[in-house]
Protein backbone atom coordinates (compact mmCIF):
# COMPACT_ATOMS: atom_id res chain seq x y z
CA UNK A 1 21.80 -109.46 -55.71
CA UNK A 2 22.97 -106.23 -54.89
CA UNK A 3 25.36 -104.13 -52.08
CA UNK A 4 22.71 -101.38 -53.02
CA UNK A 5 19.68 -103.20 -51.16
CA UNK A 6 18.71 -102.81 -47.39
CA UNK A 7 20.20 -104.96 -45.10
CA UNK A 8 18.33 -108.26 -45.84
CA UNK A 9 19.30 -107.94 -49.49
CA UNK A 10 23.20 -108.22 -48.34
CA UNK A 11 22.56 -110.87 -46.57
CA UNK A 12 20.39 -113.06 -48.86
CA UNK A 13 22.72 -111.97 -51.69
CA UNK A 14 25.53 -113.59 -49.44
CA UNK A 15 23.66 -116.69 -49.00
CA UNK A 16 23.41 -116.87 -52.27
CA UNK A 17 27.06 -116.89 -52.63
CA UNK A 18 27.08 -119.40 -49.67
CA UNK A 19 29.16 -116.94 -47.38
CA UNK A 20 27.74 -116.25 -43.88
CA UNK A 21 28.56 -113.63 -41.13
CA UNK A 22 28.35 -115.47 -37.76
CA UNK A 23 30.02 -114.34 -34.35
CA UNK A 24 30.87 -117.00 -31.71
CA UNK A 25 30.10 -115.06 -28.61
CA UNK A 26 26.65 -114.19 -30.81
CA UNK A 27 23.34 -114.55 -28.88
CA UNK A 28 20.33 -114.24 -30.97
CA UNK A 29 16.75 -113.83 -29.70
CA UNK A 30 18.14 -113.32 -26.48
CA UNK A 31 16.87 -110.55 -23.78
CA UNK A 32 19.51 -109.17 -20.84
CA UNK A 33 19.55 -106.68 -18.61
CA UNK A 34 22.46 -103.69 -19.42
CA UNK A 35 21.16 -101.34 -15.78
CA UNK A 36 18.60 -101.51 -13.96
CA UNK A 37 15.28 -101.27 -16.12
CA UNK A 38 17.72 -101.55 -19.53
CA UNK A 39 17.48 -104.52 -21.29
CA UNK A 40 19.19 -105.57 -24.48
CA UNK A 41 17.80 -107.96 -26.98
CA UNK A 42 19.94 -109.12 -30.05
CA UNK A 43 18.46 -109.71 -33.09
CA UNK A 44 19.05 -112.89 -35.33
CA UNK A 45 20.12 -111.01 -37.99
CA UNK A 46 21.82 -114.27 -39.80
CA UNK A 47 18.72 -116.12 -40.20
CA UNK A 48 16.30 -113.48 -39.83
CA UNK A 49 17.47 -109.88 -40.60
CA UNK A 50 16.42 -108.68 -37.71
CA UNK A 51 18.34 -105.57 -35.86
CA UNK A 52 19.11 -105.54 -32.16
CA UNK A 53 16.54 -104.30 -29.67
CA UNK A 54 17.40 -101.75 -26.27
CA UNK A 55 14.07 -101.80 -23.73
CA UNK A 56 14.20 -98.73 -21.79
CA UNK A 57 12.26 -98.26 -18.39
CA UNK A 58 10.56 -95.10 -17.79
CA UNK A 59 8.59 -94.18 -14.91
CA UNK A 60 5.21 -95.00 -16.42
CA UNK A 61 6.17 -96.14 -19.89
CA UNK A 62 8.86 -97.71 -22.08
CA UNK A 63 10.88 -96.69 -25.00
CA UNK A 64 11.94 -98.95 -27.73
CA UNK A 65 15.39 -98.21 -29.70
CA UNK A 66 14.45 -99.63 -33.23
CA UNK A 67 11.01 -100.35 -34.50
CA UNK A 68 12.98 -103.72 -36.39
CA UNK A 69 11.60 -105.29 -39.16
CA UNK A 70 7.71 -106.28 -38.53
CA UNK A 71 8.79 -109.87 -37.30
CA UNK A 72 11.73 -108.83 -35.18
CA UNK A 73 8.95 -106.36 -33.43
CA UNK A 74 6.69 -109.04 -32.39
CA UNK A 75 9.16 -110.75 -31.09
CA UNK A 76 10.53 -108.17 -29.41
CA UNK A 77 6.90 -107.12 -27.95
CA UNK A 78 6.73 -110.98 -26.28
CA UNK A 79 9.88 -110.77 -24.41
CA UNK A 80 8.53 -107.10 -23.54
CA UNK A 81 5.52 -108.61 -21.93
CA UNK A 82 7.56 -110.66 -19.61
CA UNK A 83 9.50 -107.86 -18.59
CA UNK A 84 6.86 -104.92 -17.67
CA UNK A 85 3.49 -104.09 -17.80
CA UNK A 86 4.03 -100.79 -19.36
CA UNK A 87 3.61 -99.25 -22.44
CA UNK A 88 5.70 -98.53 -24.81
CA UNK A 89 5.29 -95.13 -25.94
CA UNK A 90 8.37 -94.47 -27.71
CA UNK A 91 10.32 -96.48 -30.24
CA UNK A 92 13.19 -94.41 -31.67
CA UNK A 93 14.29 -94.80 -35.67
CA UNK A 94 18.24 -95.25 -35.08
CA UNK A 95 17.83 -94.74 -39.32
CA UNK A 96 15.76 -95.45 -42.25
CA UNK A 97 16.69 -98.69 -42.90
CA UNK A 98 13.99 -101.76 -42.95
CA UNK A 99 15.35 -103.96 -40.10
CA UNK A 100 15.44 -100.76 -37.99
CA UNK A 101 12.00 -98.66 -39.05
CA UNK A 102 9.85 -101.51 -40.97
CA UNK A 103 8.22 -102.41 -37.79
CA UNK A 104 6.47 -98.79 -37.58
CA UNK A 105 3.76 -99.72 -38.43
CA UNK A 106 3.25 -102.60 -35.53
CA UNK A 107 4.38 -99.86 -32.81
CA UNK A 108 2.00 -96.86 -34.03
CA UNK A 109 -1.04 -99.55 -34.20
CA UNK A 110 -0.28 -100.46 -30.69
CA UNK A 111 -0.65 -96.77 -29.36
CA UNK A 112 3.48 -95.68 -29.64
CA UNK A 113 4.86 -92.78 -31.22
CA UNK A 114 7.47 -93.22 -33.34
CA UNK A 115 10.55 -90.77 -32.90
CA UNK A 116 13.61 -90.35 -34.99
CA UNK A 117 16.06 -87.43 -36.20
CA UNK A 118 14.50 -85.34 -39.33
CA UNK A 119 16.59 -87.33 -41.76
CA UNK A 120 15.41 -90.31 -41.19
CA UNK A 121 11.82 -89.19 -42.73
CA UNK A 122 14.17 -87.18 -45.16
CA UNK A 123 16.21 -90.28 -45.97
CA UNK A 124 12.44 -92.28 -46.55
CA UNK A 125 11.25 -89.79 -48.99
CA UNK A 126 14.95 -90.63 -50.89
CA UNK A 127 14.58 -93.83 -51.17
CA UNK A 128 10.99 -95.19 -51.08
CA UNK A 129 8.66 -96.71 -52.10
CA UNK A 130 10.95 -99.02 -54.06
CA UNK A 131 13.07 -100.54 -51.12
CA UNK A 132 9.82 -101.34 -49.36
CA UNK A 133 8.51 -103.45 -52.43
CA UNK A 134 11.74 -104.99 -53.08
CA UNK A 135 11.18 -105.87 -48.92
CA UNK A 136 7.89 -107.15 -49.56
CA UNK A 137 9.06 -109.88 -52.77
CA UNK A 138 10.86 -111.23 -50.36
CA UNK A 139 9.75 -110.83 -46.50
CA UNK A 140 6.68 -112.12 -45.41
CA UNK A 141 6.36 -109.90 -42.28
CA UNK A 142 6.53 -106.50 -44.78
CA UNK A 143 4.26 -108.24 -47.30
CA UNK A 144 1.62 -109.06 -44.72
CA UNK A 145 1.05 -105.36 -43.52
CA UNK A 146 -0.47 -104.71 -47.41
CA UNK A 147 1.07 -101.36 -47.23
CA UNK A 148 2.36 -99.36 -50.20
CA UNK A 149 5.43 -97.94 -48.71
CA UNK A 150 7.54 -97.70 -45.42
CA UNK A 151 6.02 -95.70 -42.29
CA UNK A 152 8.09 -92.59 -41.68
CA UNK A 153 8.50 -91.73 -37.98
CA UNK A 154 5.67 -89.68 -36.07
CA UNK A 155 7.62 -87.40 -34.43
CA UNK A 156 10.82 -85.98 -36.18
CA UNK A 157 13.37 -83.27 -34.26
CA UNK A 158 15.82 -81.19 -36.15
CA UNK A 159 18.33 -80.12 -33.66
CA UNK A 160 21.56 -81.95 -32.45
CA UNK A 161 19.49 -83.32 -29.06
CA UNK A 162 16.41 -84.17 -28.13
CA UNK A 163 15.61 -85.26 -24.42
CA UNK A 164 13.05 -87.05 -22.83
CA UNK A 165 13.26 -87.25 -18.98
CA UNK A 166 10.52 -87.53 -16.30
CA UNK A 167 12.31 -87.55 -12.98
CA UNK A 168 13.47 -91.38 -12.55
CA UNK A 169 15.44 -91.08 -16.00
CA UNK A 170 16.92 -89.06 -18.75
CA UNK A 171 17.23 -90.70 -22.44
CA UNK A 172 19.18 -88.09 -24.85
CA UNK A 173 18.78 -88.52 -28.47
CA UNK A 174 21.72 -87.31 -30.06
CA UNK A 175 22.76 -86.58 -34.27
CA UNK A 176 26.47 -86.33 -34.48
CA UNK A 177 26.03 -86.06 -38.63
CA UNK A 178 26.72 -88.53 -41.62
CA UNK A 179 28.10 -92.00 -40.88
CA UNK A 180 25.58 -94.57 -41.78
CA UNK A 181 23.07 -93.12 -43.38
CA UNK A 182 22.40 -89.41 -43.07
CA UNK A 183 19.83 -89.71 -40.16
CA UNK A 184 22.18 -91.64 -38.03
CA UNK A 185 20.75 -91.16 -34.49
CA UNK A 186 21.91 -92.12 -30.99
CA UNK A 187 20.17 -92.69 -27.54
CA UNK A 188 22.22 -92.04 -24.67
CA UNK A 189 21.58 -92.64 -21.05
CA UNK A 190 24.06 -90.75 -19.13
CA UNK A 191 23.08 -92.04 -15.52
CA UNK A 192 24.14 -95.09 -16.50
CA UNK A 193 26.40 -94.46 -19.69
CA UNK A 194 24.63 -96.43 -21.91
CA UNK A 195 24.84 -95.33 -25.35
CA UNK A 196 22.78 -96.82 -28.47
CA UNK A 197 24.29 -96.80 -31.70
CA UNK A 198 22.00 -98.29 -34.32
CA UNK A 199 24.10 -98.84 -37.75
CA UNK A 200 26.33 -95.89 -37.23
CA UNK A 201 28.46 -98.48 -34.74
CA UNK A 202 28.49 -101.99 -34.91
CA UNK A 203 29.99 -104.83 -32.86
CA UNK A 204 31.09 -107.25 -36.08
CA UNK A 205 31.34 -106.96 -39.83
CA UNK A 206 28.13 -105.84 -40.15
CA UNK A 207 29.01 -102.25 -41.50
CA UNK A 208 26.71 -101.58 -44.50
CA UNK A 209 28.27 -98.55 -46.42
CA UNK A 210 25.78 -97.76 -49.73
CA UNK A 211 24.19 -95.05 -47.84
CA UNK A 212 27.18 -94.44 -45.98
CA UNK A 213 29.42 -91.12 -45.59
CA UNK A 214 32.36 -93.70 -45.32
CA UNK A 215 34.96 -90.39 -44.77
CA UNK A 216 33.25 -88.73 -42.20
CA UNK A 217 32.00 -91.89 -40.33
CA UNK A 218 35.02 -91.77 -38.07
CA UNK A 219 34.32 -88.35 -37.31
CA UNK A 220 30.19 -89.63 -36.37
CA UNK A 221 32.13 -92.06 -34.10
CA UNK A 222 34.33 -89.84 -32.44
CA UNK A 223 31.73 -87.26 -31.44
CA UNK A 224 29.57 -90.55 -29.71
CA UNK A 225 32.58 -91.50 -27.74
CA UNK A 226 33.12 -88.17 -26.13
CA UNK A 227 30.03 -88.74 -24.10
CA UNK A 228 30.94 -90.61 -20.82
CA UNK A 229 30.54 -94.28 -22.04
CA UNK A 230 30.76 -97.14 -20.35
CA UNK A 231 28.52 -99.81 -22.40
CA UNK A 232 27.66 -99.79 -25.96
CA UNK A 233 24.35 -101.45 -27.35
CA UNK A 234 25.39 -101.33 -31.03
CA UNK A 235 22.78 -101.86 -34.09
CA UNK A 236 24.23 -105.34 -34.74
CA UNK A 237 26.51 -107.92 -32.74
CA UNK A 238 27.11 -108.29 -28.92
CA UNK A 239 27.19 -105.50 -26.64
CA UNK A 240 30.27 -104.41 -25.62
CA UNK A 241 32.48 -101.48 -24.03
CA UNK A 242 34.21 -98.45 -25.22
CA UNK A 243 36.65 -100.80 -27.21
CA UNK A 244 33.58 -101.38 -29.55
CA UNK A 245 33.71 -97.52 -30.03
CA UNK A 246 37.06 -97.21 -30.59
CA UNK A 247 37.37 -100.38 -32.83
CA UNK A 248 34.50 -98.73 -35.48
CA UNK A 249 35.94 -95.51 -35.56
CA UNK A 250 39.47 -97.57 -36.17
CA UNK A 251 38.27 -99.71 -38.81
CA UNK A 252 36.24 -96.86 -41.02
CA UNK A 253 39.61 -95.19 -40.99
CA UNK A 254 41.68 -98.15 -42.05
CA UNK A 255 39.09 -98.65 -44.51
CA UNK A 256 39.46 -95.61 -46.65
CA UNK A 257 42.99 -94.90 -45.94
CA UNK A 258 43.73 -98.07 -47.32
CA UNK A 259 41.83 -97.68 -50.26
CA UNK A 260 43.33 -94.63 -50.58
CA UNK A 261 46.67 -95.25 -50.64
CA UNK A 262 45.73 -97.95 -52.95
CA UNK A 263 44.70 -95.71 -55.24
CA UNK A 264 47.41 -93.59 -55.34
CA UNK A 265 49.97 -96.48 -55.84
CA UNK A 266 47.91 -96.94 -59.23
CA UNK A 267 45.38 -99.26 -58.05
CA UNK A 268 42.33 -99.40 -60.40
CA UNK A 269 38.47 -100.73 -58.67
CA UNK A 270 39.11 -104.49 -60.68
CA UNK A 271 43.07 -104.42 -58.86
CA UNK A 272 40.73 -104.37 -55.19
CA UNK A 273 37.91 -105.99 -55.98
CA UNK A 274 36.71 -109.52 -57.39
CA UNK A 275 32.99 -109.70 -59.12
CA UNK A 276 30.80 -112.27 -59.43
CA UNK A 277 27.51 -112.07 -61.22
CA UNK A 278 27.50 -107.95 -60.41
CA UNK A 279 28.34 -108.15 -57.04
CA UNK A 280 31.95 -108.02 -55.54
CA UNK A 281 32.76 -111.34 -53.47
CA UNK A 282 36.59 -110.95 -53.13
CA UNK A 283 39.66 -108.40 -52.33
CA UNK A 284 43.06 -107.78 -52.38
CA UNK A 285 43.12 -104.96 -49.43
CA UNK A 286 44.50 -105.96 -46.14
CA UNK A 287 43.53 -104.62 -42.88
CA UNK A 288 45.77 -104.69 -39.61
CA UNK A 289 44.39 -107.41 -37.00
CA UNK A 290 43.65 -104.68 -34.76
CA UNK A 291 40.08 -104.00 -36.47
CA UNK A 292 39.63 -108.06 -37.68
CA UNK A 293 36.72 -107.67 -35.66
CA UNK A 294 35.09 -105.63 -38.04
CA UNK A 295 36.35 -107.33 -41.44
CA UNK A 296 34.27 -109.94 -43.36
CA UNK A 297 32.01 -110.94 -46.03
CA UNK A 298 31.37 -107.39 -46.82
CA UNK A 299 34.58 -105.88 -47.21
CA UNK A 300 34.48 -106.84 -50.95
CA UNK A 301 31.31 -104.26 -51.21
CA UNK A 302 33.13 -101.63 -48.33
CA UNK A 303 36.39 -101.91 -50.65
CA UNK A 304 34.39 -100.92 -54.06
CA UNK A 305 32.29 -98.39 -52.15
CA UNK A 306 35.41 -96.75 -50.90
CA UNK A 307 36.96 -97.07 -54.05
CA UNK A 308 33.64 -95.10 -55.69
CA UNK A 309 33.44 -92.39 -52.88
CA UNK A 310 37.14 -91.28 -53.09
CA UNK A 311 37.27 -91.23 -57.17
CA UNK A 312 33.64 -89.57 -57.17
CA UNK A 313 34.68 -86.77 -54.55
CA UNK A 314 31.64 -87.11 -52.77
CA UNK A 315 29.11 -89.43 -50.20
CA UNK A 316 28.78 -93.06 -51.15
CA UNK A 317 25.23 -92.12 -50.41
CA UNK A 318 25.07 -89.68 -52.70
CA UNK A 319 25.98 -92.23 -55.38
CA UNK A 320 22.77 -93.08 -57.23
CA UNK A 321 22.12 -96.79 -56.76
């Protein structure tokens, strides 16, 4: 087990450890409608590892915020079919990661171009083939495609927006920089002030920092809530409001100003941090209530990562691990 591995790694290393990350107000495998011709599915990411879902209605297609892992996307297609007769012609990479791009490969064979900000495809080329086969030891769904490595996106842009409209709606795609990962992308819908957030915002203690730019993640956050916002369909938990915008950007600062000051009281990384078997599973940093939302079974691994960004000077992501 390791806090280096894609999302379903965490998680089965944490089940190893018999924690769990559950939310009461949690509603897995569910589809509901956000707007008119916007629906929201969340993913069972507990039992499953799957990301959530955002259905967008075009005029004579559909576009599909995260291709999921291979499972969560044919799930996702059956709840689709209920819904709208439509294609689906677009399904947007939030980031590389395999419970948000796996699935490529069941979108492109279905006809659908798969979009995402450059560094996404950058980001694949970084770290594959070797998180795909660690993927496949362990998840049927990637190990039944027979593939050697991860499908990049289709269609990559480079600029800060990309926009597809065609009269009935406009669906921005927006890169506000590092957070996440470093192709952290967003899909806003300003008619109805929907915004998408993938990984870069989540609505739980879900916030997986390996990849992470964990001191300019606040910054990411900022930049997404100064777009008019009203609801926010978030990579992992419930939807919620702006408070889920504010709450991220609150918690990524508490994170590494506590750490920091930490640090500068003396605090060495085995002071913070508890390990078990090479993975942390305990901590002695306290965050205020006002972000508890955001704090739990991985705080151990946001502590150490933290810890490793500040003394390194530089990305967690650009870390090796």
């Amino acid at each position: 087990m390791t806090q280096r591995r894609v999302w379903a790694g965490v998680f089965a290393g944490l089940a190893a450890l018999g924690l769990a990350v559950t939310q009461s107000d949690a509603k897995p495998d569910t589809m509901e409608q956000a707007a008119p011709g916007v629906w929201f599915r969340e993913g069972d990411v507990q039992d499953k590892g799957h990301c959530n879902n955002v259905v967008i209605e075009m005029k004579d297609y559909l576009i599909v915020v995260d291709a999921n892992f291979p499972s969560g996307a044919d799930l996702l297609l059956r709840d689709i079919r209920k819904l709208s007769k439509k294609p689906v012609k677009y399904v947007f990479d939030t980031h590389h990661h395999g419970d948000h791009a796996y699935g490529n490969p069941v979108w492109t064979k279905l006809g659908a171009t798969t979009l995402a900000y450059v560094g996404v495809a950058e980001e694949m080329k970084r770290y594959e083939p070797k998180r795909w086969r660690e993927a496949a030891e362990t998840r049927e769904d990637v190990r039944k495609l027979k593939l050697a490595t991860a499908e990049p996106p289709r269609q990559t842009f480079n600029k800060p927006m990309f926009v597809l409209e065609d009269g009935n709606r406009r669906v921005e795609f927006h890169y506000f920089g590092w957070a996440h990962t470093r192709g952290d992308g967003f899909a806003y819908l300003p008619k109805e002030k929907i915004i998408c957030t993938g990984d870069a915002v989540t609505n739980g203690p879900y916030n997986f920092t390996a990849d992470g730019n964990i001191g300019n993640w606040p910054s990411v956050v900022a930049k997404a809530a100064a777009l008019d916002v009203v609801q926010v369909l978030p990579g992992h938990g419930p939807k919620g409001g702006r408070e889920v915008l504010s709450g991220e950007e609150a918690f990524m600062r508490q994170l590494r100003s506590g750490v920091d000051r930490a640090m500068k009281s003396g605090k060495k990384l085995n002071d913070l941090v508890t390990m078990k078997g090479g993975a942390p599973v305990a901590t002695t940093l306290k965050l205020p209530d006002s972000v508890k939302n955001w704090v739990g079974p991985f705080l151990p691994v946001q502590v150490k990562d933290t810890f490793e960004e500040i003394s390194q000077g530089k990305p967690h992501g650009d870390i090796p691990h």
